[in-house]
Protein backbone atom coordinates (compact mmCIF):
# COMPACT_ATOMS: atom_id res chain seq x y z
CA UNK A 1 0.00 0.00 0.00
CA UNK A 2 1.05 3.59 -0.68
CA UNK A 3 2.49 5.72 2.06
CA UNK A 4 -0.21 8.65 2.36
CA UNK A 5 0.79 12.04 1.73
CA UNK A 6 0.43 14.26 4.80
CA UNK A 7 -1.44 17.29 2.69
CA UNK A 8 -4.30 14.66 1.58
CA UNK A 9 -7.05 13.72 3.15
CA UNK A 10 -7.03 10.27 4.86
CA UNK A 11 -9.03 8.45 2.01
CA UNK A 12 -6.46 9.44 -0.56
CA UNK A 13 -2.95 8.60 -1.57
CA UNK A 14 -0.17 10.02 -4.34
CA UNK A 15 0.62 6.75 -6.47
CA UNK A 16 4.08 6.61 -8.57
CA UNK A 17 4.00 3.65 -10.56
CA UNK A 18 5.53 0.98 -11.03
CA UNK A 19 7.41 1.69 -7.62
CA UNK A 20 5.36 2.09 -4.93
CA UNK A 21 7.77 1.88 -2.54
CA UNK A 22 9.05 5.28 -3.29
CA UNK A 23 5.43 6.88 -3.55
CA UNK A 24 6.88 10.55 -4.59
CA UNK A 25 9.00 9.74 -7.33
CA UNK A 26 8.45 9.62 -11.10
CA UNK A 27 9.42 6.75 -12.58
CA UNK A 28 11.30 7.27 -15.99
CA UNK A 29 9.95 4.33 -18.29
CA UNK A 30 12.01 5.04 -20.89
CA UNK A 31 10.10 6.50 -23.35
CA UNK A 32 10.97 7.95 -26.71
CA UNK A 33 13.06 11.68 -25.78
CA UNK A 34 11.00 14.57 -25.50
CA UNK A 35 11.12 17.45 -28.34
CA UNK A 36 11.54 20.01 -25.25
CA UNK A 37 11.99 20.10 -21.65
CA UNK A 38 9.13 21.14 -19.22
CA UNK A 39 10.33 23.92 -17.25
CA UNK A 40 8.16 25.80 -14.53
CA UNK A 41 8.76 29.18 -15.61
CA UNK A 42 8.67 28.63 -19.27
CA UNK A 43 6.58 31.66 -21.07
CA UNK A 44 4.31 29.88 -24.09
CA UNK A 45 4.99 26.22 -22.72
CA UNK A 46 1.51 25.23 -23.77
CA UNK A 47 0.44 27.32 -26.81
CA UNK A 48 4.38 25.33 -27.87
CA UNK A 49 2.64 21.84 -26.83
CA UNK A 50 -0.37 22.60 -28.58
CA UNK A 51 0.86 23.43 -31.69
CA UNK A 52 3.48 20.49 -31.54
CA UNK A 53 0.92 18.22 -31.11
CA UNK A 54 -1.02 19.60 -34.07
CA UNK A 55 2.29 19.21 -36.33
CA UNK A 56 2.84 15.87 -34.83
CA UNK A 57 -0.83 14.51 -36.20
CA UNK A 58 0.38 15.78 -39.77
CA UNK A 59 3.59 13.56 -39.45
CA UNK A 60 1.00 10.64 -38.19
CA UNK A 61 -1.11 10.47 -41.32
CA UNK A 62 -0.36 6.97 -42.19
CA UNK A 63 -2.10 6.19 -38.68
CA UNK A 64 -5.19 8.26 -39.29
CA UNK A 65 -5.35 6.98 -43.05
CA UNK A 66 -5.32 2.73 -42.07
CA UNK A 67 -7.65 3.71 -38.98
CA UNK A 68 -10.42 5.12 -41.06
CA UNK A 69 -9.76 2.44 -43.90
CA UNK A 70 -13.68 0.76 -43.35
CA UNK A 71 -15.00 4.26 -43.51
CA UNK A 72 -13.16 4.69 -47.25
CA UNK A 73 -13.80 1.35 -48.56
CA UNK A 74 -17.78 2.81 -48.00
CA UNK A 75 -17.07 5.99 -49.80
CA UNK A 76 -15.01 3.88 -52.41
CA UNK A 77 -18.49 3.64 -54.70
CA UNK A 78 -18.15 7.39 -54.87
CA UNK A 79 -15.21 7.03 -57.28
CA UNK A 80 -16.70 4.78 -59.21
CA UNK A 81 -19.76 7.16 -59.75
CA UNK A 82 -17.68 10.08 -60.92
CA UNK A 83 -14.87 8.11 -62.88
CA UNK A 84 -17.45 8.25 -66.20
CA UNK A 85 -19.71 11.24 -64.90
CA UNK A 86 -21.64 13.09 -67.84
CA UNK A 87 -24.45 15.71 -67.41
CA UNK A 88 -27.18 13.51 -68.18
CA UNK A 89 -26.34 10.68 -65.35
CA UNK A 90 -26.16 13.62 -62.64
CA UNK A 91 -29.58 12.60 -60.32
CA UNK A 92 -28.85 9.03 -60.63
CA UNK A 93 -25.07 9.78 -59.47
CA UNK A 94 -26.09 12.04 -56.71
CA UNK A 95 -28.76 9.91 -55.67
CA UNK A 96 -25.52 7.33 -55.37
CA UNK A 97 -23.45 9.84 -53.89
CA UNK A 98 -26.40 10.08 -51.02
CA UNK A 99 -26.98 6.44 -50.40
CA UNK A 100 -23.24 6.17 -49.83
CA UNK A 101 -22.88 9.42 -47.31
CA UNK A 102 -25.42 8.10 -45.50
CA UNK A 103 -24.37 4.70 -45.14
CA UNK A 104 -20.88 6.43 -43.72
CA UNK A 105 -23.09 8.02 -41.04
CA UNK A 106 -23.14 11.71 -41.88
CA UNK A 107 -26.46 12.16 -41.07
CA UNK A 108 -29.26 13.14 -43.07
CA UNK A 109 -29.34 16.72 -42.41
CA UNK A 110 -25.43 17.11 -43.70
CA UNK A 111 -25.84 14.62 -46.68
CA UNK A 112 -28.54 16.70 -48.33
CA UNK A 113 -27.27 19.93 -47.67
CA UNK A 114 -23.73 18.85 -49.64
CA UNK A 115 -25.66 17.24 -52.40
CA UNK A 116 -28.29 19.80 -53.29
CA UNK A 117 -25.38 22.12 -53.11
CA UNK A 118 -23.38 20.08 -55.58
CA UNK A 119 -26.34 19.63 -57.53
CA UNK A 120 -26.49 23.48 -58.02
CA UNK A 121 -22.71 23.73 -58.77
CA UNK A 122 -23.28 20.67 -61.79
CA UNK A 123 -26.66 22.37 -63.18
CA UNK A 124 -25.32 26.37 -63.52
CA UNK A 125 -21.95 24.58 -65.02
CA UNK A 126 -19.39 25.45 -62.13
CA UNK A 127 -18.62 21.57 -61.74
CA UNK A 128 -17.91 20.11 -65.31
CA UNK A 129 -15.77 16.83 -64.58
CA UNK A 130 -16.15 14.29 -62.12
CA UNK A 131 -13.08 14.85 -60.41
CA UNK A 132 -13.97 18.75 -59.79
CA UNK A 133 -17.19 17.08 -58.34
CA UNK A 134 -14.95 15.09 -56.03
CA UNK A 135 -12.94 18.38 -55.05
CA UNK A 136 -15.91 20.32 -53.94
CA UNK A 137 -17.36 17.46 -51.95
CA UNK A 138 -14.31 17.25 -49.91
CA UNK A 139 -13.83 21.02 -49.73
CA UNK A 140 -17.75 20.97 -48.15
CA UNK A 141 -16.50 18.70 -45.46
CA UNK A 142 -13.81 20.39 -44.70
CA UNK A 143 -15.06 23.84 -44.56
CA UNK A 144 -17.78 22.33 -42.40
CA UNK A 145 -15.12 20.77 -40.12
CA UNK A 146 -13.07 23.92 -40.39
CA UNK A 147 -15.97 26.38 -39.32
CA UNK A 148 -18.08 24.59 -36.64
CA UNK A 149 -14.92 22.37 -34.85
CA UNK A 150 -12.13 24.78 -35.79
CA UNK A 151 -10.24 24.50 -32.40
CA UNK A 152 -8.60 21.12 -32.65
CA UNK A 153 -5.43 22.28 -30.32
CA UNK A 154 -5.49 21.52 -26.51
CA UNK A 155 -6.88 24.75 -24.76
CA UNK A 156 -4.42 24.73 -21.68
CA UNK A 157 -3.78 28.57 -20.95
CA UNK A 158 -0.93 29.81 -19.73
CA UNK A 159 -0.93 28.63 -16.30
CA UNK A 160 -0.02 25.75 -14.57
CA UNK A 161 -0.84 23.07 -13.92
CA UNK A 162 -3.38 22.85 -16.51
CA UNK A 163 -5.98 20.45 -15.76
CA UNK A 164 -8.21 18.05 -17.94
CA UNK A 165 -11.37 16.44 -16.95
CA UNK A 166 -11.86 13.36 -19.35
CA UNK A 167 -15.80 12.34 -19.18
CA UNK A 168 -18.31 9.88 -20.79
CA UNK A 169 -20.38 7.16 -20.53
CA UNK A 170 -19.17 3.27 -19.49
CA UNK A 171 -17.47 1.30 -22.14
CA UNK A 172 -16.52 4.56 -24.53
CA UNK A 173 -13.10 4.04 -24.00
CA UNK A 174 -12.74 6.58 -21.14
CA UNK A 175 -9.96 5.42 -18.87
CA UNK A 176 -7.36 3.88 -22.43
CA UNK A 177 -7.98 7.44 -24.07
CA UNK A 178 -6.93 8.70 -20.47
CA UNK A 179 -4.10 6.77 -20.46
CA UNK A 180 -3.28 6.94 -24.34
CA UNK A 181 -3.23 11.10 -23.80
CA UNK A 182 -0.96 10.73 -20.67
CA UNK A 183 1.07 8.54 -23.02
CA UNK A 184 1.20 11.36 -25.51
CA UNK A 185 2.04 13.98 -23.00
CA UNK A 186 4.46 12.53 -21.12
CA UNK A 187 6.71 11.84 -24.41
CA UNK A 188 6.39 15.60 -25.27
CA UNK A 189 8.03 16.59 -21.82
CA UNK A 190 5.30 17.04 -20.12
CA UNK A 191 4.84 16.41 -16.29
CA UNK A 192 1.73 14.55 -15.50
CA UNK A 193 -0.07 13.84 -13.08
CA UNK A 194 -3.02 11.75 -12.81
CA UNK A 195 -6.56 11.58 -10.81
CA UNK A 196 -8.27 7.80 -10.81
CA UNK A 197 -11.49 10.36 -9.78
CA UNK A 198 -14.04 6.91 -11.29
CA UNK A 199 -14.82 5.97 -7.76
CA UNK A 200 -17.87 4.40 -8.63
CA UNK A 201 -16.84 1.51 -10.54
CA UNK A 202 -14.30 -1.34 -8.74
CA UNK A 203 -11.90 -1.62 -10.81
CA UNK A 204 -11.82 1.73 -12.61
CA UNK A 205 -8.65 2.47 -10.39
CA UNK A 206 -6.56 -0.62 -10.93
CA UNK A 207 -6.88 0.25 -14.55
CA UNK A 208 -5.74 3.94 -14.42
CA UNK A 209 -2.91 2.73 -12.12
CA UNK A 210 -1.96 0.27 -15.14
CA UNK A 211 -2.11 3.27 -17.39
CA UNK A 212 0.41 5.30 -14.86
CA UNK A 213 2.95 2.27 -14.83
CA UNK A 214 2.72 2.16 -18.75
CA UNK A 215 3.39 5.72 -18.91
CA UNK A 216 5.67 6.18 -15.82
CA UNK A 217 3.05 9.11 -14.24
CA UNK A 218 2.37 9.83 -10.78
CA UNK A 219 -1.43 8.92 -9.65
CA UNK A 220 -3.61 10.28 -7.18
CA UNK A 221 -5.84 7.46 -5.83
CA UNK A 222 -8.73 6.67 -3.35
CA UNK A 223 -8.14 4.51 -0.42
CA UNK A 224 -11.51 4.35 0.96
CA UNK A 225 -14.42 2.79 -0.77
CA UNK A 226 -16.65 6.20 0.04
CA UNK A 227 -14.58 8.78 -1.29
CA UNK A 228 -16.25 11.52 -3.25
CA UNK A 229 -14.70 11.67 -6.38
CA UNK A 230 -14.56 15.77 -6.06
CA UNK A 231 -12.12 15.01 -3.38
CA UNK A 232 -9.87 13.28 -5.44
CA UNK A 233 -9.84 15.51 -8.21
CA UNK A 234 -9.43 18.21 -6.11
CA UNK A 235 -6.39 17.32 -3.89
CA UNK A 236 -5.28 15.95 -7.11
CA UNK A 237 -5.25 19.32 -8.59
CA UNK A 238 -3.70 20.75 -5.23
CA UNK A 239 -0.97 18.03 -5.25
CA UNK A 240 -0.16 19.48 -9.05
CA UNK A 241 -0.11 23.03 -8.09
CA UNK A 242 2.15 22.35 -4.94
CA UNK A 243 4.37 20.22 -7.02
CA UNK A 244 4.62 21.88 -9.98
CA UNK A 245 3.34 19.44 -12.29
CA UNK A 246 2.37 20.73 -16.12
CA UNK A 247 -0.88 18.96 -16.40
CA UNK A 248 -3.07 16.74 -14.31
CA UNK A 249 -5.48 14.25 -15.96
CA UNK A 250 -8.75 13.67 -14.06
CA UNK A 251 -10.57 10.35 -14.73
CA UNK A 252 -14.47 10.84 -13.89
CA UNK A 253 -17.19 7.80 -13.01
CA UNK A 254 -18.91 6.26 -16.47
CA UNK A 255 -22.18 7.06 -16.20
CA UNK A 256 -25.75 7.06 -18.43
CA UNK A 257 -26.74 10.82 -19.22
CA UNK A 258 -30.35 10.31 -18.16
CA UNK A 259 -28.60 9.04 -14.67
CA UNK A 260 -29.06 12.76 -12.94
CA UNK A 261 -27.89 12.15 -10.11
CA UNK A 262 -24.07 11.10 -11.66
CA UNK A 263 -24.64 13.62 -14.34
CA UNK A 264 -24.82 16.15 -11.00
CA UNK A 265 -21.86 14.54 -9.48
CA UNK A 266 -20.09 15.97 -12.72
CA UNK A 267 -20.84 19.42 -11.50
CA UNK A 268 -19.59 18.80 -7.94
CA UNK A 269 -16.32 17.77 -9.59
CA UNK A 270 -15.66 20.82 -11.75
CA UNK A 271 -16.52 23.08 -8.72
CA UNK A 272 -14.33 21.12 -6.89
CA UNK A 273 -11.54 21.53 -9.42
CA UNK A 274 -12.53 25.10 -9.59
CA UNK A 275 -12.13 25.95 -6.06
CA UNK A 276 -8.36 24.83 -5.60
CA UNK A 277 -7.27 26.76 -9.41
CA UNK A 278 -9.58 29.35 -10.19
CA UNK A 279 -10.22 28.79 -14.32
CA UNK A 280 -9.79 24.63 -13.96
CA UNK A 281 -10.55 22.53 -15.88
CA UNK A 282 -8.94 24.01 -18.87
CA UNK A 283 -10.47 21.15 -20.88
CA UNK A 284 -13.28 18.67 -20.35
CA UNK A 285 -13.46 16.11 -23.19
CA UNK A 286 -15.85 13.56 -23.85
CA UNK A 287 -15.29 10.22 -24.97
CA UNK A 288 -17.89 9.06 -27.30
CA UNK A 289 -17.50 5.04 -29.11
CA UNK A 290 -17.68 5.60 -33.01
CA UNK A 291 -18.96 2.29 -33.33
CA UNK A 292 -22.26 4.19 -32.45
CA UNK A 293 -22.41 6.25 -35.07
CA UNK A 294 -24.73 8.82 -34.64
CA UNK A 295 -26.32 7.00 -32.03
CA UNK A 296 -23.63 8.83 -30.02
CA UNK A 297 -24.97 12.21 -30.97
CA UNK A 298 -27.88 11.88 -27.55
CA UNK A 299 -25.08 11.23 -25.12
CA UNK A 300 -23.33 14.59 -26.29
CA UNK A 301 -26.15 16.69 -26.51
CA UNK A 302 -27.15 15.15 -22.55
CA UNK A 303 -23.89 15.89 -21.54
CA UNK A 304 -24.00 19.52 -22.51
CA UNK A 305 -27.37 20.18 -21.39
CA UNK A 306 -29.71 17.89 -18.30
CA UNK A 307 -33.09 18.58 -18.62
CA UNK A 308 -34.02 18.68 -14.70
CA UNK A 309 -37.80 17.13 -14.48
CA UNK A 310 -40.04 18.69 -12.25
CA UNK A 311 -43.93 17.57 -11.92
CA UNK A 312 -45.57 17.96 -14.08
CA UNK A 313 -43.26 19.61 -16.62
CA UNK A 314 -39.31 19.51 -17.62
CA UNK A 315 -38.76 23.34 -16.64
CA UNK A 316 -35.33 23.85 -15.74
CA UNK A 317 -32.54 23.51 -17.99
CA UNK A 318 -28.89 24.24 -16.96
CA UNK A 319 -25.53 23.68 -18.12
CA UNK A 320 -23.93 20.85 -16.58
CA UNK A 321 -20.46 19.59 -18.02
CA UNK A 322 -19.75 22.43 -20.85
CA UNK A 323 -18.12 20.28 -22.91
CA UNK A 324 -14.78 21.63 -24.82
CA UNK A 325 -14.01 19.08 -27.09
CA UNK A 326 -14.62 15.53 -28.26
CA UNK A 327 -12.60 12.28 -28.53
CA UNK A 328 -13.99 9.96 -30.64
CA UNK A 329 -12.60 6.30 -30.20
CA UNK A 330 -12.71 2.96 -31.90
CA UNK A 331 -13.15 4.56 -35.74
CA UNK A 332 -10.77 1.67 -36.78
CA UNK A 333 -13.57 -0.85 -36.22
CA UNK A 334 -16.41 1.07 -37.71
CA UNK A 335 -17.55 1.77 -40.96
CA UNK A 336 -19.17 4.75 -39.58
CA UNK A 337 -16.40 7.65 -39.82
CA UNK A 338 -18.70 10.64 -41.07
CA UNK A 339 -20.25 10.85 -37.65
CA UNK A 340 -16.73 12.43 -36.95
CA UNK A 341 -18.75 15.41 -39.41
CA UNK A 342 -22.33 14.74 -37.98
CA UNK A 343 -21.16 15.44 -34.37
CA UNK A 344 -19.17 18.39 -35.29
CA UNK A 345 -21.88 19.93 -37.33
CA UNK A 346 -24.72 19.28 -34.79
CA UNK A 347 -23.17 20.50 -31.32
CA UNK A 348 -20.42 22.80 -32.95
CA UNK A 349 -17.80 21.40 -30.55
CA UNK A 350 -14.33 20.48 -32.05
CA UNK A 351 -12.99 16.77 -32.28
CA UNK A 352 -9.71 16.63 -30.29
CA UNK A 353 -8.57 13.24 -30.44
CA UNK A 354 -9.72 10.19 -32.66
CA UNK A 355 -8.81 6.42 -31.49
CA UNK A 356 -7.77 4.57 -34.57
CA UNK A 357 -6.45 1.48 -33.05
CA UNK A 358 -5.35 -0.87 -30.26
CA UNK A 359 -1.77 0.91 -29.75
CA UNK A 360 -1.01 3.22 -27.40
CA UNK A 361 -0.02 5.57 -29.85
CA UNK A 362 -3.33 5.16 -31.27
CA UNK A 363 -4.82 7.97 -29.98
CA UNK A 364 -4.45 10.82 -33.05
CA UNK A 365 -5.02 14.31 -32.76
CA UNK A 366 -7.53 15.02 -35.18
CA UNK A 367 -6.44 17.00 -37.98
CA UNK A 368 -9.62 17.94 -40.44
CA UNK A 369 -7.37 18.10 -43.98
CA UNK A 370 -5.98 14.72 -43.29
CA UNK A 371 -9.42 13.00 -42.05
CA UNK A 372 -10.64 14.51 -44.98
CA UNK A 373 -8.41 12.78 -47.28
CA UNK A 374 -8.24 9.98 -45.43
CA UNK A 375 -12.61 9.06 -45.70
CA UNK A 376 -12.17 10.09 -49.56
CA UNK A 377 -8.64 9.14 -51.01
């Protein structure tokens, strides 16, 4: 068992994995060397991570390109439909071109809008070939992408230690894209520091104490079985700013978004947060499972805003999580990518982070012009 830090309260602990033995020390696990050293003082040291990050997903496009492969093989027909395009075949091609954006999950609303607008574009004689038709449906996409989700980059500020709540419902893929972003993170430089705050479910903190072994991070754990999970995050957040740690990852409970009185716990958490560093949490991302398609598109809007029901009417609406971006996991399975689009049209939050695979470097930041061209290459 972990030797309790004297600042904490008694149900909590400060975990450095693997070692326990030596509960305030971070364990180097030998991972790949850093592009720049974390210093305390060091003017820009996130708007630098953010946009290294960013540059990093361009050099990763062979990841993002084999993780969206089902998605393509989908949108594959399109080519087909264009590669002998004349004038007189354009409604049964764009009825094509519907059937197949469809199938890809980009939601009715979207689909029609981008082929009614290429229909327009064919008919007054702007789109002539079938490979300009091809251009302007991926230039729809992206300026969709670009204008509703345009703020892909971490939002960390410019003091530390920033803090990220990571939030969603069970079996998204929660905890791994915790532990996949620590991952990340701690290869850039970056001191982290984590919070197993899922105190509702067993064995939510073995697996985020896994995650800190794997990626040689310092945890913040429970030791009783009634801790609120505000407390953790929020002498996890203390711990950070005491120790001067760069950013501390905060796990949160799986939970349903009709379950109010979890989706409530949410706000205690990010009060809780609030109350140690005035401004935390920088970020608060949702995992949603892309397997769902737009199935996922209820939990996001839930998240965002609860519906409070009072007899006999729903009459009181408030803002509960405030979501600031998205990560959207297990796209490598699912032939479902252009609910990456639906999501970002319908709630106008960004994607952050896509899941593409098994690996731990599986966890991409999204990059729209690559996704793009990835879905229709």
């Amino acid at each position: 068992m972990a030797t309790p830090c004297p600042s904490f309260l008694s149900t909590l602990s400060l975990r450095s994995k693997p070692s326990l033995a030596q509960p305030h020390r971070l364990v180097s696990t030998g991972l790949s060397k850093p592009r720049f050293t974390c210093r305390a003082g060091q003017t820009g040291f996130f708007t630098r991570l953010g946009r290294l990050i960013k540059e990093k997903a361009k050099s990763d496009v062979d990841k993002l390109f084999s993780g969206f492969s089902k998605t393509r093989d989908n949108l594959a027909v399109i080519d087909e439909l264009l590669l002998y395009w004349n004038l007189a075949d354009t409604d049964r091609v764009l009825d094509e071109l519907e059937e197949a954006l469809l199938v890809s999950d980009f939601g009715p609303k979207i689909t029609i809008k981008i082929v009614e607008t290429l229909r327009e574009d064919i008919l007054s004689g702007k789109l002539k070939s079938g490979s300009e038709i091809k251009d302007a449906l991926k230039k729809s996409v992206l300026d969709l992408l670009n204008t509703k989700g345009n703020k892909t980059e971490l939002q960390l500020g410019f003091r530390k230690p920033a803090v990220i709540m990571v939030v969603g419902v069970n079996g998204g893929g929660k905890t791994t894209s915790l532990g996949k972003l620590a991952h990340r993170l701690k290869s850039e430089g970056v001191k982290v520091l984590m919070a197993a705050g899922d105190t509702f479910r067993a064995a939510a903190s073995d697996q985020l104490e896994i995650w800190a072994e794997r990626t040689g991070c310092e945890i913040v754990v429970s030791e009783g079985e009634k801790a609120k999970a505000s407390s953790v995050l929020s002498q996890a957040v203390k711990r950070g700013k005491e120790q001067g740690y760069d950013v501390v990852l905060c796990d949160t409970s799986g939970r349903l978004h009709t379950n109010y009185s979890l989706m409530e716990e949410l706000i205690a958490c990010k009060k809780a947060v609030a109350k140690v560093l005035p401004g935390a949490p920088n970020e608060i991302l949702q995992v949603l499972d892309g397997t769902t398609g737009l199935n996922m598109l209820p939990q996001a809007r839930e998240f965002n805003d609860v519906i409070f029901p009072s007899i006999p009417f729903y009459i009181e609406m408030v803002k509960v999580v405030g979501i600031t971006g998205l990560i959207l996991t297990k796209l490598d399975g699912s032939a479902r990518g252009g609910c990456v689009v639906s999501v970002v049209d319908e709630l106008g939050i960004p994607v952050k982070f896509v899941g593409v695979g098994e690996g731990v470097e599986d966890l991409q930041p999204f990059d729209a012009e690559a996704f793009v061209d990835a879905i229709f290459s």
